[in-house]
C-alpha atoms as a PDB file:
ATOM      1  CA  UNK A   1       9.608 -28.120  -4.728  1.00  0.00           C
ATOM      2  CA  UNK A   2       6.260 -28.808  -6.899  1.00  0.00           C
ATOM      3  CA  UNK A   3       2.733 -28.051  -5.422  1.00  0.00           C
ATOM      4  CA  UNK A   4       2.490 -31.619  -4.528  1.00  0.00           C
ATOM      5  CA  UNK A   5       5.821 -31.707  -3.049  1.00  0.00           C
ATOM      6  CA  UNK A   6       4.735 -28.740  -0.773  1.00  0.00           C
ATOM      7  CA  UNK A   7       1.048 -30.482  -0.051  1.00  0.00           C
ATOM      8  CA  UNK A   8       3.256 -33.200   1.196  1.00  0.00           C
ATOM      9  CA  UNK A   9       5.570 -31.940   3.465  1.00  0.00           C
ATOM     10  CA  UNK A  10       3.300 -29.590   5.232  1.00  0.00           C
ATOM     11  CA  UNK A  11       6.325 -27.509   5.585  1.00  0.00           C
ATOM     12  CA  UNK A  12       6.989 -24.106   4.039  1.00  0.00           C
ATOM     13  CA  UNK A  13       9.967 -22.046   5.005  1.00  0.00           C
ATOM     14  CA  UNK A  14      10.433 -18.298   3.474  1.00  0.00           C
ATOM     15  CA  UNK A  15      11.522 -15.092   4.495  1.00  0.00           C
ATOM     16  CA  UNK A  16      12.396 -11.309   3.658  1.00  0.00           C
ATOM     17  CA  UNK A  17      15.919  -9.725   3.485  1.00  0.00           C
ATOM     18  CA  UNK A  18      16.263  -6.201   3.907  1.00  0.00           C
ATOM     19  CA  UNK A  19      16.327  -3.340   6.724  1.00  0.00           C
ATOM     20  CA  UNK A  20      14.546  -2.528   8.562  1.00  0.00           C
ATOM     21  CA  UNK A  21      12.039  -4.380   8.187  1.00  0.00           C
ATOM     22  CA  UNK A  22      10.998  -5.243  12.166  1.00  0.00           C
ATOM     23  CA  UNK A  23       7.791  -3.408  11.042  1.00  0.00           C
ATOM     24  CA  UNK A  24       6.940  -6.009   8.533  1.00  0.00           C
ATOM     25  CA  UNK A  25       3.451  -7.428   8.278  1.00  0.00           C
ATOM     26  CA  UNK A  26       4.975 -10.127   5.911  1.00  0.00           C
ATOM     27  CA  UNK A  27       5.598 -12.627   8.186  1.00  0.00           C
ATOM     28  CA  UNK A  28       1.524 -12.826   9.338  1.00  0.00           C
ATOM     29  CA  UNK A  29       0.430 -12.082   5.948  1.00  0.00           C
ATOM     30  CA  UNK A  30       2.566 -15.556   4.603  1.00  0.00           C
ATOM     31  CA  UNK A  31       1.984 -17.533   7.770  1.00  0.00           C
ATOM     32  CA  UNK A  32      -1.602 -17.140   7.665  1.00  0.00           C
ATOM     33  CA  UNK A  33      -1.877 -17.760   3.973  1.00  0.00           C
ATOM     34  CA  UNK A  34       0.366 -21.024   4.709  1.00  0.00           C
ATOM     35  CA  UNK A  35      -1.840 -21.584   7.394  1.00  0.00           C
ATOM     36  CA  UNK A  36      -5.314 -21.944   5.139  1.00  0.00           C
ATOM     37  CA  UNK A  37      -3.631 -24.269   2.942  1.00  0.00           C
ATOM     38  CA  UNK A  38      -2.745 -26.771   5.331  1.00  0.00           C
ATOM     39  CA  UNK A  39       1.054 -26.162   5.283  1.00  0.00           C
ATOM     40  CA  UNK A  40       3.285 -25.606   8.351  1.00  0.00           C
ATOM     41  CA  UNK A  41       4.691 -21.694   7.329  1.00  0.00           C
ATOM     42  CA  UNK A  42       7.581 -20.023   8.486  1.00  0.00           C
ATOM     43  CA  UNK A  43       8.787 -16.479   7.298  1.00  0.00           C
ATOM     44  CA  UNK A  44      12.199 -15.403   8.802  1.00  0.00           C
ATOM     45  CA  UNK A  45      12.805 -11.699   8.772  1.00  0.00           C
ATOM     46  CA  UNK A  46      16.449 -11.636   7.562  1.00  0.00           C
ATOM     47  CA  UNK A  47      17.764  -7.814   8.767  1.00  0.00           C
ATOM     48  CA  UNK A  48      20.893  -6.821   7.945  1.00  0.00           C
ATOM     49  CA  UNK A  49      21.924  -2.910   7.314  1.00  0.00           C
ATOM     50  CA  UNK A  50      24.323  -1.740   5.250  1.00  0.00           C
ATOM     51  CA  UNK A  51      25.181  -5.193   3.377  1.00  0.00           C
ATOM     52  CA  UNK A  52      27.568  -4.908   0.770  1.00  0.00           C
ATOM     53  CA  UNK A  53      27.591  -7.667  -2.468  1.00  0.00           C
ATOM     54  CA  UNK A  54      29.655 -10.246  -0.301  1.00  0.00           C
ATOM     55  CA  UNK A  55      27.199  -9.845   2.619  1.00  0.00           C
ATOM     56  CA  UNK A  56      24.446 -10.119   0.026  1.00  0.00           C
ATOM     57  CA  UNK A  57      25.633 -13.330  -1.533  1.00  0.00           C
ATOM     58  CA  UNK A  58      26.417 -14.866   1.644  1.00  0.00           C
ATOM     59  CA  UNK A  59      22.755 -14.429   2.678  1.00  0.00           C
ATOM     60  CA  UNK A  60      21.452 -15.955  -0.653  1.00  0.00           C
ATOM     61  CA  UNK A  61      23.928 -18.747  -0.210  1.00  0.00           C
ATOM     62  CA  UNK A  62      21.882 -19.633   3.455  1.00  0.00           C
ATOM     63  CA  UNK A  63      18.473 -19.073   1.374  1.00  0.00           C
ATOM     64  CA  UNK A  64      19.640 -21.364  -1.483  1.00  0.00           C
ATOM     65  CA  UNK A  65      21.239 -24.342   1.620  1.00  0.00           C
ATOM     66  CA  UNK A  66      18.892 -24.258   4.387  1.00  0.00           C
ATOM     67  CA  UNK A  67      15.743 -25.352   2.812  1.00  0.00           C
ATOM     68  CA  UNK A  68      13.992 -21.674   2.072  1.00  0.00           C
ATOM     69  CA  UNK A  69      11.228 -21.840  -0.824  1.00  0.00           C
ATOM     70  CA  UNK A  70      12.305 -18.680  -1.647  1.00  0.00           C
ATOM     71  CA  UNK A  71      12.670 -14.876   0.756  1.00  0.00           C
ATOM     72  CA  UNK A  72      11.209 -11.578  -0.727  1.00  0.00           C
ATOM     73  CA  UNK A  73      13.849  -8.585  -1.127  1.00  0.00           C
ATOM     74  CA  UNK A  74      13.000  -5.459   0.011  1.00  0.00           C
ATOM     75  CA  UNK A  75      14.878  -1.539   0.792  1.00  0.00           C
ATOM     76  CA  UNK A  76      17.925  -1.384   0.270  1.00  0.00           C
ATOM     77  CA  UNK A  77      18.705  -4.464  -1.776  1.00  0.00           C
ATOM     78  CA  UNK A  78      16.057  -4.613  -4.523  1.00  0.00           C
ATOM     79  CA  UNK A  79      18.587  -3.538  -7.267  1.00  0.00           C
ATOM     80  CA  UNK A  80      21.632  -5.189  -5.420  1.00  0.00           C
ATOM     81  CA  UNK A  81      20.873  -8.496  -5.482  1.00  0.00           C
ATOM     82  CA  UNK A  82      20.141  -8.512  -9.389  1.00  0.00           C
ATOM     83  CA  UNK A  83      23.622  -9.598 -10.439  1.00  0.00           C
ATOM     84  CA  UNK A  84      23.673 -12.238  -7.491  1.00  0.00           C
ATOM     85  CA  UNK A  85      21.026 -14.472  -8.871  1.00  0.00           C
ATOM     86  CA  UNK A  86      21.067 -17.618 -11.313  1.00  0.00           C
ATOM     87  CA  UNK A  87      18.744 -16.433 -13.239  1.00  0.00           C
ATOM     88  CA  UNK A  88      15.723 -13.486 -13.462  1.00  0.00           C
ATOM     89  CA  UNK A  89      12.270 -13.446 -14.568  1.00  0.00           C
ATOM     90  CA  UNK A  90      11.411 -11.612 -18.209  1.00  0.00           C
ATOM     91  CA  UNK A  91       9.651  -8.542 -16.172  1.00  0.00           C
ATOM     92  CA  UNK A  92      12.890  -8.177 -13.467  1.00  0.00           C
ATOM     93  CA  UNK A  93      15.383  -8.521 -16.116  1.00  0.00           C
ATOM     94  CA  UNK A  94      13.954  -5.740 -17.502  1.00  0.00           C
ATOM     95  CA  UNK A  95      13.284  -3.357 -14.947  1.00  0.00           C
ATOM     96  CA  UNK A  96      16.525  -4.449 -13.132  1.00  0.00           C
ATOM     97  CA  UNK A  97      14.600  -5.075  -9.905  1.00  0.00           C
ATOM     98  CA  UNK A  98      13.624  -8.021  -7.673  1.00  0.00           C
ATOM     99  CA  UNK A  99      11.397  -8.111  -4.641  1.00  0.00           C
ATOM    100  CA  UNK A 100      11.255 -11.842  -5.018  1.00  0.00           C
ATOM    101  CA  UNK A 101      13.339 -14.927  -5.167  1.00  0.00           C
ATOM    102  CA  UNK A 102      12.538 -18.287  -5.732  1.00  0.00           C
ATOM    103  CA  UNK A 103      14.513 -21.139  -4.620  1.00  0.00           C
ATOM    104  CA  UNK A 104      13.915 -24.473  -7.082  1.00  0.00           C
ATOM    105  CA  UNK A 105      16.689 -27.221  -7.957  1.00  0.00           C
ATOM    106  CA  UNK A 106      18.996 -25.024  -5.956  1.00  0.00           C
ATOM    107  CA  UNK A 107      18.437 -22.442  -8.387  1.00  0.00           C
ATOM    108  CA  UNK A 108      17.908 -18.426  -7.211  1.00  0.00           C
ATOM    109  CA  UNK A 109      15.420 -16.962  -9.925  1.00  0.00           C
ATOM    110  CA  UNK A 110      14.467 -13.452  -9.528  1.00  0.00           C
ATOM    111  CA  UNK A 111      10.795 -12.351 -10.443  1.00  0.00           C
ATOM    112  CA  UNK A 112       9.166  -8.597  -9.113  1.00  0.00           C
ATOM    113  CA  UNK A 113       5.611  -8.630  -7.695  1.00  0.00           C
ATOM    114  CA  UNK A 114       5.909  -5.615  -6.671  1.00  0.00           C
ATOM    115  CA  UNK A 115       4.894  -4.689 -10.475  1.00  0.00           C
ATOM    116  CA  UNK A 116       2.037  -7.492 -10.697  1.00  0.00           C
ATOM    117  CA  UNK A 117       0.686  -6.115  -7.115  1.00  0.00           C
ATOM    118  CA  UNK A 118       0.458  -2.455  -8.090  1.00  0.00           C
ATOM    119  CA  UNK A 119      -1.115  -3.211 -11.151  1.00  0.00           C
ATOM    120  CA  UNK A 120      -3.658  -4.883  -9.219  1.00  0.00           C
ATOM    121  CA  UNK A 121      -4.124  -2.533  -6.650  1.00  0.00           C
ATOM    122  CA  UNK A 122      -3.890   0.618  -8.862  1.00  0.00           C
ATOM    123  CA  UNK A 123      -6.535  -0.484 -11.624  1.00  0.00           C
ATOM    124  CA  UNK A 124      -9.689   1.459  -9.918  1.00  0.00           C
ATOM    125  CA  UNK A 125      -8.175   4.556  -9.900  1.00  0.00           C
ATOM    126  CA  UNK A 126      -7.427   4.863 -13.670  1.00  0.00           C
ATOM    127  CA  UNK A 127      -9.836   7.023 -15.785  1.00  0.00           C
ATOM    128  CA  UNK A 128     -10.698   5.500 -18.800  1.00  0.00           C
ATOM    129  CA  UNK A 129     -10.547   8.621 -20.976  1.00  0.00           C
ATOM    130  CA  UNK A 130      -6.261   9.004 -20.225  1.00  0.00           C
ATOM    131  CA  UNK A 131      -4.130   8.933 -17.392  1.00  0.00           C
ATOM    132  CA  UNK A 132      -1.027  11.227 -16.793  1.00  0.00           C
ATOM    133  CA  UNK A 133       0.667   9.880 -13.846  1.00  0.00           C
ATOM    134  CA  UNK A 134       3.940  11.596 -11.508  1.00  0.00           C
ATOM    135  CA  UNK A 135       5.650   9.132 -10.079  1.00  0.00           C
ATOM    136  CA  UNK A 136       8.213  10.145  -7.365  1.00  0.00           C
ATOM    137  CA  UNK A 137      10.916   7.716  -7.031  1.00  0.00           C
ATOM    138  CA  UNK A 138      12.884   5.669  -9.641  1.00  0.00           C
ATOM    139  CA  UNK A 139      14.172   2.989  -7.416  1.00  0.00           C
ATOM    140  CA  UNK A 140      13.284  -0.826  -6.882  1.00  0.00           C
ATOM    141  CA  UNK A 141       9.756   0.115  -5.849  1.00  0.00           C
ATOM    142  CA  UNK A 142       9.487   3.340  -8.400  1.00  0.00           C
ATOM    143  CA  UNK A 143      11.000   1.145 -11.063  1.00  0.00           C
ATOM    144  CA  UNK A 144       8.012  -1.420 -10.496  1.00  0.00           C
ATOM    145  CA  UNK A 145       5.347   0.987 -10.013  1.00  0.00           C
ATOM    146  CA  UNK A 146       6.436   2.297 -13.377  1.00  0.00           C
ATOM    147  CA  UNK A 147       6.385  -0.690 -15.099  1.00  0.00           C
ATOM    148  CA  UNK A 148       3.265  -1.260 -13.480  1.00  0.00           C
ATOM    149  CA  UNK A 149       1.314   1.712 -14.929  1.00  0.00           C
ATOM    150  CA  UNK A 150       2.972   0.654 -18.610  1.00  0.00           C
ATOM    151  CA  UNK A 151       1.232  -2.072 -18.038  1.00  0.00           C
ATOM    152  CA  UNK A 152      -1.934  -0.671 -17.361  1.00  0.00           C
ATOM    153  CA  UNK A 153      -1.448   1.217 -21.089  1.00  0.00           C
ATOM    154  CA  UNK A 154      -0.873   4.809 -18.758  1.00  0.00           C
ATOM    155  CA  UNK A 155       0.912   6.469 -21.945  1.00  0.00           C
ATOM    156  CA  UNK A 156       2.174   9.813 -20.081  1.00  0.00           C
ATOM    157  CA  UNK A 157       4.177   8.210 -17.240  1.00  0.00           C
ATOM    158  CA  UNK A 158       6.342  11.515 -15.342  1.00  0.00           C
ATOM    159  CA  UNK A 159       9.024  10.222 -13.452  1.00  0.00           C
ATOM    160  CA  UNK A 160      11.145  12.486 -10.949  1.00  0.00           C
ATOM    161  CA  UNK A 161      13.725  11.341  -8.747  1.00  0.00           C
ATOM    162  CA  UNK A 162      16.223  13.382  -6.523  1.00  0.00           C
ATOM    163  CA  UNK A 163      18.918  10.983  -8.470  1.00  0.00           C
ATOM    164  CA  UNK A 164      18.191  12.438 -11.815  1.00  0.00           C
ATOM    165  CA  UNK A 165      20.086   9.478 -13.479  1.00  0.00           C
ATOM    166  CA  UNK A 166      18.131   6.947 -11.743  1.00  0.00           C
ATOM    167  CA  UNK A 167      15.065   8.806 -13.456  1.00  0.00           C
ATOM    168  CA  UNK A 168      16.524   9.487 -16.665  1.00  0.00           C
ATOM    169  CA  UNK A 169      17.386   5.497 -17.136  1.00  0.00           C
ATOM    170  CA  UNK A 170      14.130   4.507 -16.198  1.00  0.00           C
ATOM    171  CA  UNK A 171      12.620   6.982 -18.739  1.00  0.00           C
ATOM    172  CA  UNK A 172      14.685   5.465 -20.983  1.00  0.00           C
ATOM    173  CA  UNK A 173      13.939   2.289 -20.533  1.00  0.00           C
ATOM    174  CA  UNK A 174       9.768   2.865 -20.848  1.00  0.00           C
ATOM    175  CA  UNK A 175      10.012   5.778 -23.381  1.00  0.00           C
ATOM    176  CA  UNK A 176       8.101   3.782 -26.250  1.00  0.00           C
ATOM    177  CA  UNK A 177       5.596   3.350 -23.469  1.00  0.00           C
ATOM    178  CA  UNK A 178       5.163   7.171 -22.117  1.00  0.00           C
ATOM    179  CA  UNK A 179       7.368   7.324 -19.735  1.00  0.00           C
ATOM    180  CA  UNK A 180       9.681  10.907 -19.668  1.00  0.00           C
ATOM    181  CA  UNK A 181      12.181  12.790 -16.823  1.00  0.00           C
ATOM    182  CA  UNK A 182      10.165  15.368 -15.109  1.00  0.00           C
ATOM    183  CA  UNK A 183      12.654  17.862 -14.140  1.00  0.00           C
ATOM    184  CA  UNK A 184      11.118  18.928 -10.398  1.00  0.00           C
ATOM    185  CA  UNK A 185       7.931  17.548  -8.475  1.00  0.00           C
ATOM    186  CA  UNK A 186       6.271  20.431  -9.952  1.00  0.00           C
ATOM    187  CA  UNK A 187       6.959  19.762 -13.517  1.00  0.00           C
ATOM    188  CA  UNK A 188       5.820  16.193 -12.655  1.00  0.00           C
ATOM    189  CA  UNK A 189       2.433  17.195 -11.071  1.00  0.00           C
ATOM    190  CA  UNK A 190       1.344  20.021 -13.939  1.00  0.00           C
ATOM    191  CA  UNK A 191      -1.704  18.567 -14.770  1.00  0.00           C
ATOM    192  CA  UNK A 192      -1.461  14.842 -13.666  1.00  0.00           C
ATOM    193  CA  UNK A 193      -4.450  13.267 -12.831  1.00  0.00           C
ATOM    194  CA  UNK A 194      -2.375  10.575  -9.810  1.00  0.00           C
ATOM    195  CA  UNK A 195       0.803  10.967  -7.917  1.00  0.00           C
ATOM    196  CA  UNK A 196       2.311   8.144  -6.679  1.00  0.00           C
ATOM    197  CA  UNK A 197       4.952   7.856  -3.675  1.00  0.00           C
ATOM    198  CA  UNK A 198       7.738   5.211  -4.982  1.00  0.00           C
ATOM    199  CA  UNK A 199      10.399   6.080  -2.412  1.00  0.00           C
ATOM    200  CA  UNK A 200      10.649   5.018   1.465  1.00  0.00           C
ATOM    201  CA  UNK A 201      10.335   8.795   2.200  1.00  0.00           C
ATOM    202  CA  UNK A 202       7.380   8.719   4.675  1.00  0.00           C
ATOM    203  CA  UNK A 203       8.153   5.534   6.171  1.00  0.00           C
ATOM    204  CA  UNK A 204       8.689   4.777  10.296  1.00  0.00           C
ATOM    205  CA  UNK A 205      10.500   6.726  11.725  1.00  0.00           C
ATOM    206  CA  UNK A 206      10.628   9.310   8.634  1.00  0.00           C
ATOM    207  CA  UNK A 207       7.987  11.595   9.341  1.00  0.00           C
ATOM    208  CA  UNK A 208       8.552  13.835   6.116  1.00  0.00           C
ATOM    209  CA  UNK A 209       6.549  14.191   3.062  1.00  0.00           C
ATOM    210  CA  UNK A 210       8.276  13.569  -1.055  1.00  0.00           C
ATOM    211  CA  UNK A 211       5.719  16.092  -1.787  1.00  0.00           C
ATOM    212  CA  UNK A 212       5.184  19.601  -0.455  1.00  0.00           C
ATOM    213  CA  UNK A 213       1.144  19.802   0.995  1.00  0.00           C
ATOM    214  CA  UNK A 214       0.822  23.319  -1.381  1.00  0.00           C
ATOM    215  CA  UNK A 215       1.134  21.139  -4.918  1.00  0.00           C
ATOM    216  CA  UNK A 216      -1.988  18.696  -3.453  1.00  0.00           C
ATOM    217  CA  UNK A 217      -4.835  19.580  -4.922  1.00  0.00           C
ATOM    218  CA  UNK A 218      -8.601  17.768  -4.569  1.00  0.00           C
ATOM    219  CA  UNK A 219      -8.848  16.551  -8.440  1.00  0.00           C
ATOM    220  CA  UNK A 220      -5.680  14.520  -8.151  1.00  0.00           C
ATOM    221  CA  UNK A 221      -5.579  11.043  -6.644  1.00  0.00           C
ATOM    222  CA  UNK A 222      -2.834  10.156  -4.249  1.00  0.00           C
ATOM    223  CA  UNK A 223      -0.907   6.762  -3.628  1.00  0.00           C
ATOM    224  CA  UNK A 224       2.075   5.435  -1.126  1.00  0.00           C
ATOM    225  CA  UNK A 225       3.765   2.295  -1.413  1.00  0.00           C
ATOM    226  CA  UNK A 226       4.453   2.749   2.367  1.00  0.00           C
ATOM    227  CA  UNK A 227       2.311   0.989   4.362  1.00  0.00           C
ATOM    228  CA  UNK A 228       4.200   2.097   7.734  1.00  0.00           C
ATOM    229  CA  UNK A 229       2.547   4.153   8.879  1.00  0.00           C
ATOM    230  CA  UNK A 230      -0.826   3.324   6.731  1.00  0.00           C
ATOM    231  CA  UNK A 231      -1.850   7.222   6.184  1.00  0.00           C
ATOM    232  CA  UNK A 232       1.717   8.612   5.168  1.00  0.00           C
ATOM    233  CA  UNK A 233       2.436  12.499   5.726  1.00  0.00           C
ATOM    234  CA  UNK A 234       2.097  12.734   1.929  1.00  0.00           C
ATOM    235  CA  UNK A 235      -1.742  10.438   2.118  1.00  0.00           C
ATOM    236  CA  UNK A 236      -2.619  12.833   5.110  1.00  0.00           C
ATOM    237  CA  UNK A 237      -1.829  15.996   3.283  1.00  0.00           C
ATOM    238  CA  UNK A 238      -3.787  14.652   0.377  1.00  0.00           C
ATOM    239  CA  UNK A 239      -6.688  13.757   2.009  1.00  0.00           C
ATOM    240  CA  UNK A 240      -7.178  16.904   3.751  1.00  0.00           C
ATOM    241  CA  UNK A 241      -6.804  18.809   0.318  1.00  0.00           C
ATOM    242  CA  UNK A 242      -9.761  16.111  -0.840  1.00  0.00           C
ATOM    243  CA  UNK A 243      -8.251  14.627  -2.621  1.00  0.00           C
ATOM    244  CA  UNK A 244      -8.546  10.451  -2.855  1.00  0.00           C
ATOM    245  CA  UNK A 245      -5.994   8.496  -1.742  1.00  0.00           C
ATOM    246  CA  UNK A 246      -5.020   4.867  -1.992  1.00  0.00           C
ATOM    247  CA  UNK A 247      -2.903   3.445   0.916  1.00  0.00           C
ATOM    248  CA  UNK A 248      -0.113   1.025   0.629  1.00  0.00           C
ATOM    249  CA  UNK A 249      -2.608  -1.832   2.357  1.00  0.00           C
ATOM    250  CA  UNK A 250      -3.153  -2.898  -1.229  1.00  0.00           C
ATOM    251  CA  UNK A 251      -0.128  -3.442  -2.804  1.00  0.00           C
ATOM    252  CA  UNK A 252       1.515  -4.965   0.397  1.00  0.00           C
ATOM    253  CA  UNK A 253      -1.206  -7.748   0.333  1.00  0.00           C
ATOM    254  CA  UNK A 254      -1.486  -8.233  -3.854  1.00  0.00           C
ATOM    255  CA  UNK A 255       2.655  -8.330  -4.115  1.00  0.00           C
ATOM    256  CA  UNK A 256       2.827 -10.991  -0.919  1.00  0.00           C
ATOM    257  CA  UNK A 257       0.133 -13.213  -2.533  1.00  0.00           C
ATOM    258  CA  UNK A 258       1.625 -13.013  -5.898  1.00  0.00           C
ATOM    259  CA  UNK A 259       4.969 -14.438  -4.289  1.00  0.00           C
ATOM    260  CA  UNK A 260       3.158 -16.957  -2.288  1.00  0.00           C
ATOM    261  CA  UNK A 261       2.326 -18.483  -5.492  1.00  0.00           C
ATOM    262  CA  UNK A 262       5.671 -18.487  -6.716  1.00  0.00           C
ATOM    263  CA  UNK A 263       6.942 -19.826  -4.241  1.00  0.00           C
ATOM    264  CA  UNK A 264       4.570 -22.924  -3.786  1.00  0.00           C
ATOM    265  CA  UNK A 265       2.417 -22.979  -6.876  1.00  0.00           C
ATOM    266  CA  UNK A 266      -0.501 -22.477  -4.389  1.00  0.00           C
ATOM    267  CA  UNK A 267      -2.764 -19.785  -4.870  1.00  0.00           C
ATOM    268  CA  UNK A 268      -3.559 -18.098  -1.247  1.00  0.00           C
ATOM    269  CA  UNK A 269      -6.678 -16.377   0.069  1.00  0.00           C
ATOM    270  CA  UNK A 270      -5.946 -11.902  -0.360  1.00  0.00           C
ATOM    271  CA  UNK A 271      -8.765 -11.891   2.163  1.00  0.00           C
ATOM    272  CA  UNK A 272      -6.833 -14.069   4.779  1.00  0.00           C
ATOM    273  CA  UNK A 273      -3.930 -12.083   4.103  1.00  0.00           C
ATOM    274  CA  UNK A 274      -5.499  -9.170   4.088  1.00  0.00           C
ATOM    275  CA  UNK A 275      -7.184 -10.180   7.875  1.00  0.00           C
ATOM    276  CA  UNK A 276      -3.732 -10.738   9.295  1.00  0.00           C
ATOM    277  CA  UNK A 277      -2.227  -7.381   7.684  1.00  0.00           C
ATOM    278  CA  UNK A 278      -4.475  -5.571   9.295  1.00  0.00           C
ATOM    279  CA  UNK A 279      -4.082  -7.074  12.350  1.00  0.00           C
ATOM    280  CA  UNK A 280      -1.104  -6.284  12.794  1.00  0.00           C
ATOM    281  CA  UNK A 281      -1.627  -2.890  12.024  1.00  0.00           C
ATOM    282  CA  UNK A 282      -4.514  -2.462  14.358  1.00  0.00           C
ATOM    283  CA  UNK A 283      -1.786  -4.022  17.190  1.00  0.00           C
ATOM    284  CA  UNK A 284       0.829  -1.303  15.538  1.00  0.00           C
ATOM    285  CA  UNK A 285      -1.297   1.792  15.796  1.00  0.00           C
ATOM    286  CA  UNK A 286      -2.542   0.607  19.380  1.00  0.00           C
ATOM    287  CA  UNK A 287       1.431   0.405  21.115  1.00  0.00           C
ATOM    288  CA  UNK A 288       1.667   3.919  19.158  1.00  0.00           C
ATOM    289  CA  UNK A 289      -1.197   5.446  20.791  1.00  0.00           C
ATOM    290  CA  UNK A 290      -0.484   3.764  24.146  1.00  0.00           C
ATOM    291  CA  UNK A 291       3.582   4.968  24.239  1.00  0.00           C
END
C-alpha cells in the first residue's frame, strides 16, 4: 500500500515472528509511532519455537493473506526465512539475513535494518584515527552488525563465533572490507578498540556473559544488541572495568523506525519510539524488582 493509501485507511497492521519474543518492546515502539501519524497500528507478536521451513512458510503465507504491511523477523529465523521470500533487498541478499519483510502487491521482499540501525547507533563511538572492532557472533544479528561497521569504513573487522564456519563465511564475504576469523575471543580482543555482543547470549533468562569479565579492560568500548535485560552481564562487567558501554536501547529503536518506513513510506518520530521503549522497560525492571 502507498503512503497515501496508508494516510487513508488509518489502518496499519504489522507484526514480529520469532521466539521468544513476549519480552518485545516492538509492539509499543510501532504502535506509538503509528499512533503520531494518525494511523490505527497493530503489531501482532507471532511466537512460534522451533519452526521448521514448512512452519515458516505457512506463517509468511498468513502475513502475505491477512492484510499485514509487513512483520519484522527476529531469533531464530533471521537466516531461515531468506529462501522463503519473493524477493530480497541488495543489503539482505548479501549478508543472507532479514529482520524485515515487506508485504506490497502480495509480494514478500526482504530488507535488514538491523544493519541501517547499528550503523546509526554505533557512529559516536568510532575514533576517527582507526577502528579495530571484535565482534562476537556471526549470525543474523552478527552478520548485520558486521556489515554495519563495513559500512562505517571500520577496515579491521575480527569476527569470532563458537560456529567457526559461520565466522569464516562471513569473513569471507567482507574480506575486501577488513573483515578476518579471529580464532578465540582473545585473539579477537588483542588490541581492539570496541567489542560488540552479536549473539542472544545475555538475553532473559540467560544470565551468562560471551565474554569472560578478565579480557574487559577500561580503554575498550563495549556494545550488546540485547536489550533484555538493558545492562547485559557482558555491559555490567564492562562498565565496572570503566570501560564505556553502549546498550542495545539504540539499535532496538533506529532498526524499528527504519522498518516503519518500509513498511508505510512514513517516516516516524525515534523520540516517540524511543518514549514507549523505555516505558516498557521502566514497567519490565519494576515486576523484576517487585517478584
Amino acid at each position: 500500500m502507498s503512503k497515501r493509501g496508508y494516510a487513508a485507511s488509518k489502518k496499519l497492521l504489522t507484526g514480529l515472528i520469532g521466539a521468544p519474543i513476549a519480552h518485545s518492546a516492538s509492539p509499543a515502539m510501532h504502535e506509538r509511532a503509528a499512533e503520531a501519524l494518525g494511523l490505527r497500528g497493530h503489531y501482532q507478536l507471532i511466537e512460534v519455537a522451533g519452526a521448521d521451513a514448512a512452519g515458516l512458510r505457512m506463517m509468511l503465507e498468513g502475513v502475505r493473506r491477512l492484510g499485514f504491511a509487513g512483520v519484522n523477523v527476529t531469533y531464530p529465523y533471521k537466516e531461515a526465512v531468506v529462501p522463503l521470500l519473493d524477493a530480497l533487498a541488495p543489503g539482505a541478499a548479501s549478508m543472507g539475513a532479514v529482520n524485515t519483510v515487506v508485504v506490497r502487491d502480495g509480494r514478500l521482499t526482504g530488507h535488514n535494518t538491523d544493519t541501517t540501525g547499528f550503523a546509526r547507533a554505533v557512529t559516536p563511538l568510532l575514533a576517527p584515527s582507526g577502528n579495530a572492532i571484535a565482534l562476537i557472533g556471526a549470525g543474523g544479528v552478527g552478520k548485520a552488525i558486521a556489515f554495519a561497521l563495513a559500512s562505517q569504513e571500520v577496515a579491521d573487522i575480527r569476527i569470532f563465533d563458537s560456529e567457526p564456519a559461520r565466522a569464516e563465511k562471513l569473513a569471507a564475504i567482507l574480506a575486501p572490507r577488513g573483515a578476518r576469523v579471529a580464532a578465540s575471543v582473545e585473539d579477537a580482543l588483542d588490541g581492539a578498540t570496541g567489542l560488540v555482543n552479536g549473539t542472544p547470549v545475555g538475553m532473559l533468562p540467560n544470565r551468562d556473559t560471551p565474554v569472560p569479565a578478565g579480557l574487559l579492560r577500561a580503554d575498550l568500548w563495549v556494545a550488546d544488541a540485547v536489550y533484555s535485560p538493558l545492562i547485559t552481564p557482558l555491559l555490567a562487567a564492562a562498565r565496572e572495568k570503566g570501560a564505556k558501554i553502549m546498550t542495545g536501547r539504540d539499535l532496538a529503536i533506529y532498526q524499528a523506525a527504519d522498518a516503519f518506513e518500509l513498511f508505510t513510506g512514513l517516516a516516524p518520530s525515534t523520540e516517540i519510539m524511543g518514549e514507549a521503549f523505555d516505558a516498557v522497560m521502566a514497567a519490565r525492571s519494576a515486576a523484576y524488582q517487585a517478584a
